[in-house]
N, C-alpha and C. Protein backbone atom coordinates (compact mmCIF):
# COMPACT_ATOMS: atom_id res chain seq x y z
N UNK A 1 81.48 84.05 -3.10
CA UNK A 1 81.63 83.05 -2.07
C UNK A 1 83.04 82.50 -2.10
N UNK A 2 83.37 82.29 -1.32
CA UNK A 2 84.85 81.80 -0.89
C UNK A 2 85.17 80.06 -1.38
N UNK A 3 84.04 79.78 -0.87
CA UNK A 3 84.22 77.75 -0.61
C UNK A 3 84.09 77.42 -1.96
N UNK A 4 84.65 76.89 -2.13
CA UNK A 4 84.82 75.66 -3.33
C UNK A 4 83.91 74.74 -3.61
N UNK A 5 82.91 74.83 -2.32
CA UNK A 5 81.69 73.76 -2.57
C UNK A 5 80.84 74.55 -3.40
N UNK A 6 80.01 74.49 -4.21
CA UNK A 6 78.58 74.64 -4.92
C UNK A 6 77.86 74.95 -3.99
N UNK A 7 77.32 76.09 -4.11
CA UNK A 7 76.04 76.54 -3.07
C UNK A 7 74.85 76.23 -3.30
N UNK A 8 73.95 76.27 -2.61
CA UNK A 8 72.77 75.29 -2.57
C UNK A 8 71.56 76.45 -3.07
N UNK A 9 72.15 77.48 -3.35
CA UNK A 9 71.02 78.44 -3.57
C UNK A 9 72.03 78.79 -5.14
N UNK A 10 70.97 79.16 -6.62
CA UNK A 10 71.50 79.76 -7.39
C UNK A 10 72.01 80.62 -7.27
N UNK A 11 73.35 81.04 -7.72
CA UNK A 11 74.05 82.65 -6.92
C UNK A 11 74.23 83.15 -8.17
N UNK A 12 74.23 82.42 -9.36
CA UNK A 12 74.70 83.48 -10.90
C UNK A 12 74.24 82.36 -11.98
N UNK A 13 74.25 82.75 -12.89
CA UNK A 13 73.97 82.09 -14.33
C UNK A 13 74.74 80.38 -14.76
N UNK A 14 76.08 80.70 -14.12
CA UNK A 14 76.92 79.44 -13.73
C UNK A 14 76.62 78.13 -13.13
N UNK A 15 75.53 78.25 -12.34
CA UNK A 15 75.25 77.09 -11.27
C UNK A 15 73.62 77.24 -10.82
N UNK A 16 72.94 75.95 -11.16
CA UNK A 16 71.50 76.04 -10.88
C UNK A 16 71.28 75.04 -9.67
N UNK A 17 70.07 75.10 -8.75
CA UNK A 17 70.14 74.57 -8.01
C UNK A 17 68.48 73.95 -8.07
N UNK A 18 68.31 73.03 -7.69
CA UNK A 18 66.68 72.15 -7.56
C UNK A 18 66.40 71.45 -6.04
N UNK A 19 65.25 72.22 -5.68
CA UNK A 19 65.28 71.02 -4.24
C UNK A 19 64.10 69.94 -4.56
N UNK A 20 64.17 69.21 -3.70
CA UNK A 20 63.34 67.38 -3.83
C UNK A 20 62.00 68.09 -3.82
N UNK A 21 61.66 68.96 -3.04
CA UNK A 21 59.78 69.27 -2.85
C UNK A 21 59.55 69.95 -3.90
N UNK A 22 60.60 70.90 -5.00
CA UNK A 22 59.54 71.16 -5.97
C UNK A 22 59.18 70.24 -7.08
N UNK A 23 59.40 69.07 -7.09
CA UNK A 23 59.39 68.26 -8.02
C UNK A 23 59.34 66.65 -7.46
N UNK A 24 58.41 66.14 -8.31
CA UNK A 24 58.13 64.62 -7.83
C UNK A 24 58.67 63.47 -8.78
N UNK A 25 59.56 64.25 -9.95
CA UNK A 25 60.46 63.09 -11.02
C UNK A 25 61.11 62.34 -9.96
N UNK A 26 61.22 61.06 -11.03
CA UNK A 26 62.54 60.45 -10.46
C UNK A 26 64.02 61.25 -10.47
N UNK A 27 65.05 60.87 -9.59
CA UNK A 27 66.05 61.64 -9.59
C UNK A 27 66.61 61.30 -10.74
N UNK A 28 67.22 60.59 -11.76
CA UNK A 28 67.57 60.24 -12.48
C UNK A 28 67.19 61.43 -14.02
N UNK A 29 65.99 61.85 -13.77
CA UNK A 29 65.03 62.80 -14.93
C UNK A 29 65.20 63.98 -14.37
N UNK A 30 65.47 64.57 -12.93
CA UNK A 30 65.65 65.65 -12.64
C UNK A 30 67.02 65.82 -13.29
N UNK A 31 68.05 65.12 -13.17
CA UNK A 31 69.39 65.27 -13.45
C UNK A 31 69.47 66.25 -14.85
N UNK A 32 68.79 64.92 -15.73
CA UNK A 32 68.54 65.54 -17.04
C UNK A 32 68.27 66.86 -17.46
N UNK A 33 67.03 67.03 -16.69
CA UNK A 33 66.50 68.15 -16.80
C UNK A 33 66.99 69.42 -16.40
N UNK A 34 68.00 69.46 -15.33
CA UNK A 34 68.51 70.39 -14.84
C UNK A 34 69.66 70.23 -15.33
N UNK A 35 70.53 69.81 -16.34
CA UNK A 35 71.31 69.84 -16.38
C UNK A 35 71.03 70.42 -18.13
N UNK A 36 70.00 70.04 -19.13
CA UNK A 36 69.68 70.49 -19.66
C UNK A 36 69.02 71.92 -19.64
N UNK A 37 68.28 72.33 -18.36
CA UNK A 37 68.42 73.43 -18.78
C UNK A 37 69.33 74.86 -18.13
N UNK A 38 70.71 74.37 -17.79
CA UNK A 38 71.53 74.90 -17.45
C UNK A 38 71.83 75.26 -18.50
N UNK A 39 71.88 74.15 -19.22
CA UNK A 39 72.59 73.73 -20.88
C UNK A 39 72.15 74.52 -21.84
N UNK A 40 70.72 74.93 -21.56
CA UNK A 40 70.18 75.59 -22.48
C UNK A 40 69.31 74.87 -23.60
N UNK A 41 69.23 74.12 -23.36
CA UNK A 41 68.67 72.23 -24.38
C UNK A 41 67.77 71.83 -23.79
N UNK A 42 67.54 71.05 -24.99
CA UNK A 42 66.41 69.81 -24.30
C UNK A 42 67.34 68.47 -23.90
N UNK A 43 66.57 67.92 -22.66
CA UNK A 43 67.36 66.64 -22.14
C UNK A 43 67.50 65.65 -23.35
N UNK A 44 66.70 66.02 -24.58
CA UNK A 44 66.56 65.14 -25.78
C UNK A 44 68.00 64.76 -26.49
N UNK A 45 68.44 66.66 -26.20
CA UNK A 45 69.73 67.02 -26.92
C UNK A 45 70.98 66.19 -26.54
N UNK A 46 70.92 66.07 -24.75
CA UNK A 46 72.50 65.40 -24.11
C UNK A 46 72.72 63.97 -24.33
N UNK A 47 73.93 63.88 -23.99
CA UNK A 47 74.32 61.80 -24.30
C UNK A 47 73.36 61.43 -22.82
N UNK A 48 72.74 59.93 -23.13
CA UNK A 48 72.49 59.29 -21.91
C UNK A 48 72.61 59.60 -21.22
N UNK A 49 72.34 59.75 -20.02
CA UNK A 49 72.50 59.67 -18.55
C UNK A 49 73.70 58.29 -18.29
N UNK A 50 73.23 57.35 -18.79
CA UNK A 50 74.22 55.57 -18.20
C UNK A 50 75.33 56.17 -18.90
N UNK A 51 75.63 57.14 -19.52
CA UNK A 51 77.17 56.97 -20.00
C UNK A 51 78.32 57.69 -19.06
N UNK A 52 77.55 58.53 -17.84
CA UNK A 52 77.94 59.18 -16.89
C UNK A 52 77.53 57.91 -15.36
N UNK A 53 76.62 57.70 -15.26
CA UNK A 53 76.26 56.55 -13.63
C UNK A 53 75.02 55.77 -14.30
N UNK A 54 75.05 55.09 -13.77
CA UNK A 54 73.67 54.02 -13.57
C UNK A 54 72.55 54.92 -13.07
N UNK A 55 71.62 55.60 -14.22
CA UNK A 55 70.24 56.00 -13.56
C UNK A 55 69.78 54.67 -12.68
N UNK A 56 69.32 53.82 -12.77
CA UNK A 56 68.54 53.00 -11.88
C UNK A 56 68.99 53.08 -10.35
N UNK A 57 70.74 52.69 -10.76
CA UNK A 57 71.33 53.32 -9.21
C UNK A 57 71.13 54.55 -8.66
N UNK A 58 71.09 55.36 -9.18
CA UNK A 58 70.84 56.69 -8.34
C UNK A 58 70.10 57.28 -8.44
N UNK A 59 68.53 56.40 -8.59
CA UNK A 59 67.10 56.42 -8.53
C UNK A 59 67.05 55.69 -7.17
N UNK A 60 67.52 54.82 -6.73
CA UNK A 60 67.05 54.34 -5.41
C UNK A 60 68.30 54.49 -4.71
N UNK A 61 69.29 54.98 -4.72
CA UNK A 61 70.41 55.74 -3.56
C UNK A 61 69.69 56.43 -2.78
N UNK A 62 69.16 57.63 -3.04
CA UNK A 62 68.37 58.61 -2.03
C UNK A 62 67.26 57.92 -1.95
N UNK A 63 66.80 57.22 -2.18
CA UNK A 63 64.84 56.39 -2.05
C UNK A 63 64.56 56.03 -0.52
N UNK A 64 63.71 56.48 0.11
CA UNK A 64 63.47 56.17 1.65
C UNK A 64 63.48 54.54 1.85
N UNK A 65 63.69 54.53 2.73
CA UNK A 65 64.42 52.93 3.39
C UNK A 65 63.43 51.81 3.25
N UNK A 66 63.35 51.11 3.87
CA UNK A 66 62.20 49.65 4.13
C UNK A 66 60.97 50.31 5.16
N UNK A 67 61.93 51.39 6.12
CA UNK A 67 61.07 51.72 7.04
C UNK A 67 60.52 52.95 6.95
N UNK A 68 60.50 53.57 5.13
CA UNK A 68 59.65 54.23 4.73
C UNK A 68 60.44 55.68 5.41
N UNK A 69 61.87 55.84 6.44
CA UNK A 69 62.13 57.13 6.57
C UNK A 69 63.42 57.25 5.27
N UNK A 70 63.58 58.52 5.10
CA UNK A 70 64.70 59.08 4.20
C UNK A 70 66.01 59.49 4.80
N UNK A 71 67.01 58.94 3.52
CA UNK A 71 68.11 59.35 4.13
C UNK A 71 68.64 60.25 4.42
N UNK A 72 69.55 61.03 5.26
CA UNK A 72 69.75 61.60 6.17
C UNK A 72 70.94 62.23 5.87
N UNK A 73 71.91 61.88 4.93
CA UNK A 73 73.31 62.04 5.24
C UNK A 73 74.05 61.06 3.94
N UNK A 74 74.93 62.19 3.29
CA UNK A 74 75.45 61.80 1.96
C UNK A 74 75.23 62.68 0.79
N UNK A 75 75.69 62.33 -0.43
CA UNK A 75 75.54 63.25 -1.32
C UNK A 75 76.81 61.75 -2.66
N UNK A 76 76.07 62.28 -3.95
CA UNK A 76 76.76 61.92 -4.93
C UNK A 76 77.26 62.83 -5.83
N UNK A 77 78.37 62.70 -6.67
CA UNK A 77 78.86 63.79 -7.64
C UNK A 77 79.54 63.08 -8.63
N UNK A 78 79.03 63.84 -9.67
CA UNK A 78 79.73 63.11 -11.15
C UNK A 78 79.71 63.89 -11.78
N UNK A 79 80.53 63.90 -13.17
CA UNK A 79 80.33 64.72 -14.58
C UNK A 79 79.70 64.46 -15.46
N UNK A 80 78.29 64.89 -15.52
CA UNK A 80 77.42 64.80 -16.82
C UNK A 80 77.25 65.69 -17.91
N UNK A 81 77.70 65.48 -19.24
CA UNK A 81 77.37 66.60 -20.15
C UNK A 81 78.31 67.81 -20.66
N UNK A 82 79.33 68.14 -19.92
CA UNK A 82 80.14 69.04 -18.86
C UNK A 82 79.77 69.60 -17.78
N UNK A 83 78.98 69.19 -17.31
CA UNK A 83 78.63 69.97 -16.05
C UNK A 83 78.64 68.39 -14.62
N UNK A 84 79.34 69.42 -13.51
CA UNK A 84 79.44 69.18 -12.59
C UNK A 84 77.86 69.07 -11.95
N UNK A 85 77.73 67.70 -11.90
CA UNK A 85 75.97 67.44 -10.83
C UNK A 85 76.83 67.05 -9.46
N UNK A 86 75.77 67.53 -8.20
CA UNK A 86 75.87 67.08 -6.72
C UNK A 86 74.57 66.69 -6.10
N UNK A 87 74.34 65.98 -6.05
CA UNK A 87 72.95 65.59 -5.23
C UNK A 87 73.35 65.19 -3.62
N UNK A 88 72.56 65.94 -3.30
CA UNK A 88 72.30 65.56 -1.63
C UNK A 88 71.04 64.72 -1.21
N UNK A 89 71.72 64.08 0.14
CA UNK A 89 70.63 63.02 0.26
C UNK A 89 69.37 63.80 0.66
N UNK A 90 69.02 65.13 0.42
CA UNK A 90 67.90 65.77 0.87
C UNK A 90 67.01 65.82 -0.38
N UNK A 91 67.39 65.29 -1.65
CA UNK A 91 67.22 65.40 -3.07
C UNK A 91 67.45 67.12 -3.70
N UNK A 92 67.80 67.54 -3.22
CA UNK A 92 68.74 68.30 -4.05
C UNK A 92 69.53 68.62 -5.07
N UNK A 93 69.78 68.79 -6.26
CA UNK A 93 70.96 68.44 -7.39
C UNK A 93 71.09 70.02 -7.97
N UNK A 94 72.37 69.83 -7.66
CA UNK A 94 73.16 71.38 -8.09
C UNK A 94 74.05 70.89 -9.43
N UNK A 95 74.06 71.62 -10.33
CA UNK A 95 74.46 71.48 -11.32
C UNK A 95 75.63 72.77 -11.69
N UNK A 96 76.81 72.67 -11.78
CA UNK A 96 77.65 73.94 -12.26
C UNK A 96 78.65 73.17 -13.38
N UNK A 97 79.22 74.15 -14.03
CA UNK A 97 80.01 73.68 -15.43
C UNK A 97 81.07 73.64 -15.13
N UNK A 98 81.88 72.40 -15.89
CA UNK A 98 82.68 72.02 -15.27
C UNK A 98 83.98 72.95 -15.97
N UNK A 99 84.82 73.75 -15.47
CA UNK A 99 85.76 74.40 -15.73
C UNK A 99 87.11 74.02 -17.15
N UNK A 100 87.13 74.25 -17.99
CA UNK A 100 87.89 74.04 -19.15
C UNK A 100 89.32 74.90 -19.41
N UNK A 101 90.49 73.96 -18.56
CA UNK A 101 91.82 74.75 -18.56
C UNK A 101 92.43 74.99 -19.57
């Protein structure tokens, strides 16, 4: 692939991808989890989650509104662990490693 963005489908061993319907965790535990097992670990194994973002915050960032619809538009990205996470507001979280120059 050409783009520089993270593709939303696993394409190689490098980069895993999770969508919101196969899983009913909070986003915060998916992170973990997919990022652990990119990692090859248990989520037991990595530092915190809060030492990378506020789980609580980005447990209710994507959380459907007052009026019960979901958001629509957005995405967050940070470095957890070494690995590059992206979540889309579709709950999505792509996980790839973050490159070591």
């Amino acid at each position: 692939m050409s783009s520089n963005q993270p593709s939303a489908i696993a394409a190689d061993q490098d980069e895993s991808s999770e969508q919101a319907s196969s899983c009913t965790e909070q986003l915060s535990l998916r992170v973990t989890h997919a990022v652990a097992d990119a990692a090859g670990s248990s989520s037991d194994e990595l530092e915190p989650l809060y030492h990378a973002i506020d789980p609580e915050a980005l447990d209710s960032l994507f959380a459907p509104t007052y009026s019960e619809t979901s958001r629509s538009e957005g995405l967050v990205q940070f470095v957890y662990a070494e690995y590059e996470v992206i979540i889309h507001s579709t709950g999505e979280v792509t996980v790839t490693p973050v490159n070591k120059s």
